[in-house]
Protein backbone atom coordinates (compact mmCIF):
# COMPACT_ATOMS: atom_id res chain seq x y z
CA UNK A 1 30.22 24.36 7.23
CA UNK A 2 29.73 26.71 4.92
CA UNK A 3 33.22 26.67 3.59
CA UNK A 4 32.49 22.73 2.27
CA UNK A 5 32.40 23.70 -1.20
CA UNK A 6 32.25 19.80 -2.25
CA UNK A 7 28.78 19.43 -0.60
CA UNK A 8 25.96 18.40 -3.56
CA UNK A 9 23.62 20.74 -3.89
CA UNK A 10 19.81 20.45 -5.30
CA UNK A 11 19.36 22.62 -8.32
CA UNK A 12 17.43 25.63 -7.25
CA UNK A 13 15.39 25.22 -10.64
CA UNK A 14 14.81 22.79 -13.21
CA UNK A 15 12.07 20.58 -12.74
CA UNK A 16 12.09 17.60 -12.57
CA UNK A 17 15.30 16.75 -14.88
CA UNK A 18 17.32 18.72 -12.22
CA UNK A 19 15.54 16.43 -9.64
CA UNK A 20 16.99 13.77 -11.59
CA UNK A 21 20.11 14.68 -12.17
CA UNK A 22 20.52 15.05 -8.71
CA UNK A 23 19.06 11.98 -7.19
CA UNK A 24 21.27 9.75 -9.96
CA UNK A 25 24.25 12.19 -8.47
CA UNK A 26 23.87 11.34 -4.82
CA UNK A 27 23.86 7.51 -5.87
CA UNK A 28 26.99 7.56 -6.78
CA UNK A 29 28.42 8.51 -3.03
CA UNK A 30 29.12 5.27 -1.03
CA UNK A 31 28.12 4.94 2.80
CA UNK A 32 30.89 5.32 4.97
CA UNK A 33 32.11 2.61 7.14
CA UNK A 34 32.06 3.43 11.12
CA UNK A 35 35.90 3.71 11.76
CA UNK A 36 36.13 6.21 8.38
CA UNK A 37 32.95 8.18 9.55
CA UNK A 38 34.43 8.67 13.13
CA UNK A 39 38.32 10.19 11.65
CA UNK A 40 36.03 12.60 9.39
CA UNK A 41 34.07 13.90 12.23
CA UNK A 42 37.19 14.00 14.18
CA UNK A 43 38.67 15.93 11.44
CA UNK A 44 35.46 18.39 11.07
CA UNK A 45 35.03 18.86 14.87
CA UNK A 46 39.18 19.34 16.27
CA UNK A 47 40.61 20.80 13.33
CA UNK A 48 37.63 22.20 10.90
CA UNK A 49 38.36 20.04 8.20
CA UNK A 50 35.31 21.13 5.76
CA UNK A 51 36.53 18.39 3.08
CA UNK A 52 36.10 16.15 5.83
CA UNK A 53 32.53 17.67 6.91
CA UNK A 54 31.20 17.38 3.27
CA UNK A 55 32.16 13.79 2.54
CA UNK A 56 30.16 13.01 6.01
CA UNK A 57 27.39 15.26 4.53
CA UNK A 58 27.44 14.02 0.46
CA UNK A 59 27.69 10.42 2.18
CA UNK A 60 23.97 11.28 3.90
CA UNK A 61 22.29 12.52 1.36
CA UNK A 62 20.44 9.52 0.03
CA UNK A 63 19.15 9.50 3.57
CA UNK A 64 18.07 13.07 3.39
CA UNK A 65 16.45 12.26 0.32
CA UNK A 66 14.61 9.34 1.54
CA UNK A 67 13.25 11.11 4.86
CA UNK A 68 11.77 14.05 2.60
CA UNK A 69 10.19 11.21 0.17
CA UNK A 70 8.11 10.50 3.55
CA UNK A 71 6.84 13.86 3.40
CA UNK A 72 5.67 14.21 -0.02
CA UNK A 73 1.66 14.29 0.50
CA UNK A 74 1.68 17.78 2.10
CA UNK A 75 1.54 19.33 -1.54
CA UNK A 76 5.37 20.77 -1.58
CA UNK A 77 7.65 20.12 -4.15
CA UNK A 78 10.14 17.40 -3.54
CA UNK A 79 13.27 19.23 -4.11
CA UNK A 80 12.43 21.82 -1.61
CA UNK A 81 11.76 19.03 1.00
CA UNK A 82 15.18 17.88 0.10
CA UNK A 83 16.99 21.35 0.68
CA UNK A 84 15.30 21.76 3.67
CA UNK A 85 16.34 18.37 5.02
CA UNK A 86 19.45 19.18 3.75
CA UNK A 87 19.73 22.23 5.81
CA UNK A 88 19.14 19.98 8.96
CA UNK A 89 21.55 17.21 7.97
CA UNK A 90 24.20 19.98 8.02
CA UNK A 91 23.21 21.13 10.80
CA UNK A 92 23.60 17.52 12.43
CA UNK A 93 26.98 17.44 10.84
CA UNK A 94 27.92 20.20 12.30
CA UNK A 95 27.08 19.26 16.33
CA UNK A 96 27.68 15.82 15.65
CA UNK A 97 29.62 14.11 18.57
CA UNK A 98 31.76 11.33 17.37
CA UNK A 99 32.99 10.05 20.81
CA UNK A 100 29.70 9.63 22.19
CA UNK A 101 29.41 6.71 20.13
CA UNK A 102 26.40 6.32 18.04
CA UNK A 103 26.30 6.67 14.18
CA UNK A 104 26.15 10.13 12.57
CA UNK A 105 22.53 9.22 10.89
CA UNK A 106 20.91 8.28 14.21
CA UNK A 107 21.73 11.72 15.32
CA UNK A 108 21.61 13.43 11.72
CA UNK A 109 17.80 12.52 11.12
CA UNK A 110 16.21 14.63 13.88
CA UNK A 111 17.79 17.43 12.56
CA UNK A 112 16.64 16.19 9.33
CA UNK A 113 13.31 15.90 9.95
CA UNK A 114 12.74 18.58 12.36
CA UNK A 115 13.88 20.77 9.29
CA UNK A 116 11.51 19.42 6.85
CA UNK A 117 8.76 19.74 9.52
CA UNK A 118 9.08 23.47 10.34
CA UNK A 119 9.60 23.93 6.54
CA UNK A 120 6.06 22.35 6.10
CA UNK A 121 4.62 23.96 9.02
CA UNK A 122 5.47 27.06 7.75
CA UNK A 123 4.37 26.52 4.30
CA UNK A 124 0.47 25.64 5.60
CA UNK A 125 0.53 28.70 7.45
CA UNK A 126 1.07 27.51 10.74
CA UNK A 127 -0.85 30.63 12.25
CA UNK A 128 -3.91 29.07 10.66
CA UNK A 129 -3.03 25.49 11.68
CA UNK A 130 -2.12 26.52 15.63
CA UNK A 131 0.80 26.10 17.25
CA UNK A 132 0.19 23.42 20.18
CA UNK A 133 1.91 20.09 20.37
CA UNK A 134 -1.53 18.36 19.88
CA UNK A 135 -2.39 20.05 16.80
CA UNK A 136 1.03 19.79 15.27
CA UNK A 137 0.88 16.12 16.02
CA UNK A 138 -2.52 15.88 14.18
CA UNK A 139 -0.97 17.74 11.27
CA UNK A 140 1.78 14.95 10.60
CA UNK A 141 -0.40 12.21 11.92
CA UNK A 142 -3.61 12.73 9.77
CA UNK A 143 -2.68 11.18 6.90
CA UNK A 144 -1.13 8.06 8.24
CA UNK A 145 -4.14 7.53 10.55
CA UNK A 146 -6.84 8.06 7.09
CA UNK A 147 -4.89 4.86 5.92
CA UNK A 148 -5.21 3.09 8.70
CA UNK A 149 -8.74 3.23 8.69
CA UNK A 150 -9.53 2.78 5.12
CA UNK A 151 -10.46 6.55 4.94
CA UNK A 152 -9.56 7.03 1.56
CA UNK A 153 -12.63 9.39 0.19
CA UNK A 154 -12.23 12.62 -0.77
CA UNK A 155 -13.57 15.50 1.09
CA UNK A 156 -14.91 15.01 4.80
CA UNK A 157 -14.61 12.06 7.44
CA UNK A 158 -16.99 10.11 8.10
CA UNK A 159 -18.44 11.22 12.00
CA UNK A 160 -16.94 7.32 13.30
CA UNK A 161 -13.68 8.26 12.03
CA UNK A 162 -13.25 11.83 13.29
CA UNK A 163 -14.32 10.28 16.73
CA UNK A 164 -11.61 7.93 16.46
CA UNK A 165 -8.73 10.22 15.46
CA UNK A 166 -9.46 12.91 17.64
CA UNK A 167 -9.33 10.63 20.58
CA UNK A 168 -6.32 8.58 19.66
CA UNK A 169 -4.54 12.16 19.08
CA UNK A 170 -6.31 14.21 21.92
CA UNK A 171 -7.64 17.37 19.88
CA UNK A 172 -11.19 18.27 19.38
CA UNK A 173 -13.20 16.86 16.41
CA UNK A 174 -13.46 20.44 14.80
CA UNK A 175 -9.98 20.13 14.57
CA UNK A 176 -10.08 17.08 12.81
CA UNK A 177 -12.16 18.18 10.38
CA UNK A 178 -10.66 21.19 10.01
CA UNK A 179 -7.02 20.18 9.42
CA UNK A 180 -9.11 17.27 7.07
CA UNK A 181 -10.47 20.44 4.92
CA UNK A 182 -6.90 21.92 4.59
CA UNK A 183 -4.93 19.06 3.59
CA UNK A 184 -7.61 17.91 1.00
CA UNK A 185 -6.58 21.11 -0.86
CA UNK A 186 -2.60 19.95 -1.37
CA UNK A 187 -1.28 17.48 -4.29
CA UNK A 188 1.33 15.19 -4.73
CA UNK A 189 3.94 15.30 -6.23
CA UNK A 190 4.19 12.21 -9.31
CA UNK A 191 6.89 9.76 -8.56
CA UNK A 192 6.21 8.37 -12.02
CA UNK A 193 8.21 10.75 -14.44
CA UNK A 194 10.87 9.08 -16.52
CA UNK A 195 14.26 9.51 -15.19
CA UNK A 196 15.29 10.71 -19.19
CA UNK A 197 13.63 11.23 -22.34
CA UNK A 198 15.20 8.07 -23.49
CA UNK A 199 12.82 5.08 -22.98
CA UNK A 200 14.30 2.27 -20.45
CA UNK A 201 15.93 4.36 -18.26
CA UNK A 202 13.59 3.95 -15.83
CA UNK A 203 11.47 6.03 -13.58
CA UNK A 204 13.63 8.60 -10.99
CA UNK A 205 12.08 6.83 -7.92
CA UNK A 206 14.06 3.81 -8.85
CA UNK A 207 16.86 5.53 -8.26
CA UNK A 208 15.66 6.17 -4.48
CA UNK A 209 13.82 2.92 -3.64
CA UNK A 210 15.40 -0.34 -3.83
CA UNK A 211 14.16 -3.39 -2.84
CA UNK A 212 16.00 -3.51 0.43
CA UNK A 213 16.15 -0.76 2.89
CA UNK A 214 18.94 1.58 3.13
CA UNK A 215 22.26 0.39 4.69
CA UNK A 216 22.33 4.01 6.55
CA UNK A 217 18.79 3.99 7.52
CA UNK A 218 18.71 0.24 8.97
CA UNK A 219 22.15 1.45 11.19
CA UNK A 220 20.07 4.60 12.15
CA UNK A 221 17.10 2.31 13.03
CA UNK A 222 19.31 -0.14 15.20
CA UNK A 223 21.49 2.97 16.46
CA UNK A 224 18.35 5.09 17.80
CA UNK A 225 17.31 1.55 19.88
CA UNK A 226 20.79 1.32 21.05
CA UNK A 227 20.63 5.08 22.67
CA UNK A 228 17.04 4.57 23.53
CA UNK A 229 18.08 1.27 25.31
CA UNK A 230 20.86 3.04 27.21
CA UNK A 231 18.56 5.86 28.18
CA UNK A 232 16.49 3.81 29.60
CA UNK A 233 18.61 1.83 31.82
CA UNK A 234 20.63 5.09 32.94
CA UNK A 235 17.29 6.54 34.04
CA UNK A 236 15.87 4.02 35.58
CA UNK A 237 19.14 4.98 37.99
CA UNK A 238 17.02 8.19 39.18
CA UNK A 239 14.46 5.06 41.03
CA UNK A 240 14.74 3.40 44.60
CA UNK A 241 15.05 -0.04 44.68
CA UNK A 242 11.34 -0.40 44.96
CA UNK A 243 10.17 2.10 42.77
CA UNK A 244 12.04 0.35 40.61
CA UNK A 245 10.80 -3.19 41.28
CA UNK A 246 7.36 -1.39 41.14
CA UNK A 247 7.41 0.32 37.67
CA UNK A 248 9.59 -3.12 35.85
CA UNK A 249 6.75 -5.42 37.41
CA UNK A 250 4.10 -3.30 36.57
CA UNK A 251 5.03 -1.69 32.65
CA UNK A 252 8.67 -3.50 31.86
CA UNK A 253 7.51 -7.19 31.66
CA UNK A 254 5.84 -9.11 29.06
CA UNK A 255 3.20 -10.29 32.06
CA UNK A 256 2.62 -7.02 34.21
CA UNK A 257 1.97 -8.01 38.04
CA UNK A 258 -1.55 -6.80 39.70
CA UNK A 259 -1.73 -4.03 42.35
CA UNK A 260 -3.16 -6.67 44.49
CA UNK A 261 0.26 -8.94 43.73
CA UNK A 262 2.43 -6.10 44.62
CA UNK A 263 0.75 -4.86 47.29
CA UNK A 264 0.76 -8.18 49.18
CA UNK A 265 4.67 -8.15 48.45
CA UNK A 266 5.11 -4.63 50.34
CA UNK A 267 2.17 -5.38 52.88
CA UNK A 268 0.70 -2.19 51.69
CA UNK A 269 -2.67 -1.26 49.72
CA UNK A 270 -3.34 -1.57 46.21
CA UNK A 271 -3.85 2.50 45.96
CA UNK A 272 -0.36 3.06 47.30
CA UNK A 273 1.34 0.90 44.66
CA UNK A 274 -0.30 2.91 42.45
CA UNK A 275 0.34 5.89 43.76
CA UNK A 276 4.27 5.17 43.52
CA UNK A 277 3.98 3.42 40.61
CA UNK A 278 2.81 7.03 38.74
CA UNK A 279 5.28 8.64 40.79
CA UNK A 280 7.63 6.46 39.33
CA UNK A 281 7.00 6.62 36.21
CA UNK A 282 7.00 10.40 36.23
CA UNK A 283 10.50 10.48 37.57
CA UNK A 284 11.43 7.57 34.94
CA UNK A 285 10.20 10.29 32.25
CA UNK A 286 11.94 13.41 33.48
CA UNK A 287 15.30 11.10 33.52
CA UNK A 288 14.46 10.33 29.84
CA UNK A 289 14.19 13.95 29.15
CA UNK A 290 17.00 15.33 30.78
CA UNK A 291 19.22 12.52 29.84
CA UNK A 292 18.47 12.85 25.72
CA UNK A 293 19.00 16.90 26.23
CA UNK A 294 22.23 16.23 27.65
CA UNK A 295 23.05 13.68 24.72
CA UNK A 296 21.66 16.30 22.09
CA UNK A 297 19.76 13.64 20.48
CA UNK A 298 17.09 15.97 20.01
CA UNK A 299 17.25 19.71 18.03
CA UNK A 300 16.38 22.54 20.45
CA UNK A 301 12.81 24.03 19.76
């Protein structure tokens, strides 16, 4: 990959004119259709084809761009968020799987996003942030969660809404208001700056937002159900007929069935349902896990 020489890059300096440049650059590359992205990542993967590999990457990188706009509250400059997603797209170019038969971007934007997330994470000082899964999740969950509660005032929660967060995200309410302290002390960055000197041209989000979604991300959105879909029904393979009964009737169905229903159906108690309900479920999730490793749908820690 790093032989594709045609790949846009994100000037390393500039400001926000280079920001611009860029963004109106990246426009100009159209999305591929399905049957021209799969011969370019057959062309990448069997015969290292890097003009091949940096069309597929150029014809992501409004994607890339639109992932890191998500990310722009944690204080960080936008164009950095944007090399660093960049980073992961061509990674995700580069161990994409064409015959397995999902899109490039469903696959592409975990390693888009994990790359903009460990770029962040290492930013804030992740020493001083902590390093389990609950507090990372409270980390990129905090700010979303403020909005949905109308938490909008600067400086510390209000006691109500620390209780709340810190049980919908299971970490401690000192860790709430902690990670609340830290993040108060980042900016964002303005989305307002005219694209040129030149008045009418515009502002340079316009040339990132439009007002429909992106053709890329809506096939990434109804690509990623696909797999999940598929997952899902392949693992529910790993169940016995009745576990699997058990677990559809109970967490599958619009109108879940009562222990008591079920366990007049087996002749059995209410507690054992349960009990192979859970154990059900448990298997159902260690399918899911193995099954998306095997699929590489998810970047390796």
């Amino acid at each position: 990959m790093a032989n594709a020489t045609k790949v846009v890059s994100i000037p390393a300096s500039g400001g926000e004119d280079g920001l611009n440049r860029y963004l109106a650059e990246i426009k100009k590359f159209p999305i591929l259709a399905p049957e021209e992205e799969y011969m370019l990542a057959k062309r990448w993967r069997e015969h290292n084809d890097t003009d091949a590999a940096a069309r597929l990457v150029n014809s992501h990188l409004r994607l890339v761009a639109k992932i890191a706009m998500g990310y722009r509250g944690y204080g960080l400059p936008v164009s950095e968020l944007i090399s660093e997603g960049n980073i992961g797209l061509m990674q995700g170019v580069k161990k994409f799987e064409p015959d397995r038969g999902f899109r490039l971007a469903t696959y592409a934007m975990w390693w888009i996003r994990a790359s903009i997330q460990e770029f962040i994470l290492r930013s804030w000082s992740l020493v001083k942030i902590g390093t389990t899964a609950a507090q990372k999740k409270l980390f990129f969950n905090l700010r979303r969660m403020k909005n949905q509660i109308d938490a909008f005032d600067e400086g510390d929660l209000k006691p109500e809404h620390v209780r709340k967060i810190a049980n919908d995200l299971g970490v401690t309410e000192e860790e709430v208001i902690s990670m609340n302290r830290r993040m108060g002390m980042g900016g964002d960055t303005s989305l307002n700056a005219p694209l040129r000197d030149t008045e009418g041209e515009g502002q340079w989000q316009d040339f990132l937002v439009s007002d429909e979604p992106l053709q890329d991300e809506l096939l990434a959105d109804d690509e990623e159900r696909k797999v999940r879909h598929e997952l899902l029904l392949e693992a529910m393979d790993s169940l016995n007929d009745r576990e699997k009964h058990i677990l559809t009737e109970r967490r599958l169905i619009d109108e879940p069935k009562t222990l008591e229903d079920l366990s007049q159906v087996y002749g059995v108690s209410r507690e054992r349902i349960r009990q192979i309900e859970v154990r059900a479920f448990e298997k159902l999730q260690a399918a899911l896990i193995r099954l998306a490793g095997e699929q590489r749908l998810l970047p390796a820690a």
